[in-house]
Structure formats: structure tokens, C-alpha cells
Protein backbone atom coordinates (compact mmCIF):
# COMPACT_ATOMS: atom_id res chain seq x y z
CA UNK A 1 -13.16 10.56 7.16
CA UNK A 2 -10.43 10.79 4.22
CA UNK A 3 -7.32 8.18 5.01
CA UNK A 4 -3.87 8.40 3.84
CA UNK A 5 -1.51 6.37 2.72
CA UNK A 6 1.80 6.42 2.64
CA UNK A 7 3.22 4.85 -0.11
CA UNK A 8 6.25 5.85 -2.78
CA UNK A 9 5.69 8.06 -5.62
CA UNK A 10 6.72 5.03 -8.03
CA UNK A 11 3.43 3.85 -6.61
CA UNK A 12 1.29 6.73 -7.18
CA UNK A 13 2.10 7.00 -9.89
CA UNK A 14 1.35 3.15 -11.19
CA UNK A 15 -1.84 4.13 -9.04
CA UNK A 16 -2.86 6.90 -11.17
CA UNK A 17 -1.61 5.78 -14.68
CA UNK A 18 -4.02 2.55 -13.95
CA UNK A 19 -6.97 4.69 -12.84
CA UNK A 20 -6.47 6.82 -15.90
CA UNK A 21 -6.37 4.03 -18.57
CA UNK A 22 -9.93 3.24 -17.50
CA UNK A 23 -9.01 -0.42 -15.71
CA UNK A 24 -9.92 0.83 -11.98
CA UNK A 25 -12.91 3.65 -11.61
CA UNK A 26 -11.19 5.32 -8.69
CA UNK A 27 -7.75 5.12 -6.76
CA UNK A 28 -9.71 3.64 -3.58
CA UNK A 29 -10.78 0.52 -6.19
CA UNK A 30 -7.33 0.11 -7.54
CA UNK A 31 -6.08 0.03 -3.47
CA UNK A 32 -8.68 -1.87 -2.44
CA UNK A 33 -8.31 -4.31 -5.49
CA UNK A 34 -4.62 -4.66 -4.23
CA UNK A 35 -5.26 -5.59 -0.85
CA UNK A 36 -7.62 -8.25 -1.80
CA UNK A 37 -5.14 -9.87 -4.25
CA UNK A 38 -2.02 -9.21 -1.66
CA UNK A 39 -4.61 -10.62 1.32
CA UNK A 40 -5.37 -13.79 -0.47
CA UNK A 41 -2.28 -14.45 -1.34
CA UNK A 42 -0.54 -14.34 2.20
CA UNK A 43 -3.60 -16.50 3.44
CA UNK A 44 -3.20 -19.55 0.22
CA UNK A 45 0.63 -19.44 1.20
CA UNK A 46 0.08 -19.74 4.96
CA UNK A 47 2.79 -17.16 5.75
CA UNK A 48 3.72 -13.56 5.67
CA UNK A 49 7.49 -11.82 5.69
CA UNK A 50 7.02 -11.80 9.25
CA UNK A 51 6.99 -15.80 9.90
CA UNK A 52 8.63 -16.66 6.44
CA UNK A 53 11.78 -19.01 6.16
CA UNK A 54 15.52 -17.63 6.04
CA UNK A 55 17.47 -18.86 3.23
CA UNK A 56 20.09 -20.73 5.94
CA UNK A 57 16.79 -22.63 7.23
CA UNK A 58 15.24 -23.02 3.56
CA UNK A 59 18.72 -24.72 2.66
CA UNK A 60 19.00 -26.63 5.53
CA UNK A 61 15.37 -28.29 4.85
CA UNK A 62 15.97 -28.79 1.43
CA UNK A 63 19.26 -30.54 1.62
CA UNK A 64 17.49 -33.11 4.42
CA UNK A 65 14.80 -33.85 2.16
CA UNK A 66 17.25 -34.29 -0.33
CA UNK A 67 19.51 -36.77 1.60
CA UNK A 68 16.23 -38.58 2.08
CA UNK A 69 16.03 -39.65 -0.92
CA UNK A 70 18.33 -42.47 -3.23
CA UNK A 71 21.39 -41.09 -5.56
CA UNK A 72 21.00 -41.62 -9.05
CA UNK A 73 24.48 -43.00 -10.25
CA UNK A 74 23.94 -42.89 -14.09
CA UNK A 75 23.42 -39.64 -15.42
CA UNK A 76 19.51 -38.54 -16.38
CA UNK A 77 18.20 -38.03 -19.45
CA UNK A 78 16.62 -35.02 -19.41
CA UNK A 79 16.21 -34.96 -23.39
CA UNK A 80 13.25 -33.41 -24.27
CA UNK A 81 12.49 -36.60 -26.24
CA UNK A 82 12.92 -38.80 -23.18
CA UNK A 83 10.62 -36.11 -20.59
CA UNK A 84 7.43 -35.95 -23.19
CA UNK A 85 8.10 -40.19 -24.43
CA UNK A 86 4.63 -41.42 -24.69
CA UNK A 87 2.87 -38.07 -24.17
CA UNK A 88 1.21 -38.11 -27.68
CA UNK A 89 3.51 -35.98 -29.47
């Protein structure tokens, strides 16, 4: 049985141009190849577009965790000189 997918021609076309420069034997590897990478990915990060954060809750979190932590009154030196001190350089 022969599946199809339907997917943009932007994506056929990627599809294609990497099955012709000899990376991917067949368009079924290159898909399958795809899925793997897009699978793995969605299990590492726990979370998928269906369960993932809004940007109102994302900056709600962040700004707790940042209250949670003290206020630096001086300003930081961020110099590169002061980040890699004692690093070996």
C-alpha cells in the first residue's frame, strides 16, 4: 500500500533536492529520517505544540523565578576579561 503525504511544495522540493545530492537513497529515508529526528526531539523536551507554554505563562514563570532571587545593586562586569578570569587564557 503506497501512502501520501501531504506536505507543501517548499517541502518537496527540499525532499527531492536532498534525495538527489546523494545524502538520503530514497524520499521514504529522507521522511523517515525526519520523523526520527522530529520524534526524539519532542520526547528529550517533554512537550509538543499541543501542551507547550504561552508566552503570558512563560513570562509569568520567569519573572517569579526571577523575584526569587537577590538584586544586584552595583552594576556587573560582564567584561570579557572578568567572565574567562582564571580560565587559562
Amino acid at each position: 500500500m503506497t501512502q501520501t503525504l501531504d506536505i507543501s511544495r517548499e517541502n518537496e522540493r527540499f525532499i527531492d533536492e536532498i534525495v538527489t545530492s546523494g545524502r538520503f537513497r530514497s524520499r521514504r529515508e529522507a521522511v523517515d529520517e525526519a520523523l526520527v529526528l522530529l520524534r526524539n526531539e519532542i520526547q528529550q523536551n517533554g512537550s509538543n505544540r499541543a501542551d507547550a507554554v504561552s508566552a503570558q505563562d512563560w513570562c509569568e514563570r520567569f519573572e517569579a523565578w526571577a523575584a526569587g532571587h537577590r538584586r544586584v545593586i552595583q552594576e556587573a562586569d560582564d567584561s570579557r576579561d572578568s567572565i574567562y578570569a582564571g580560565q587559562g587564557e
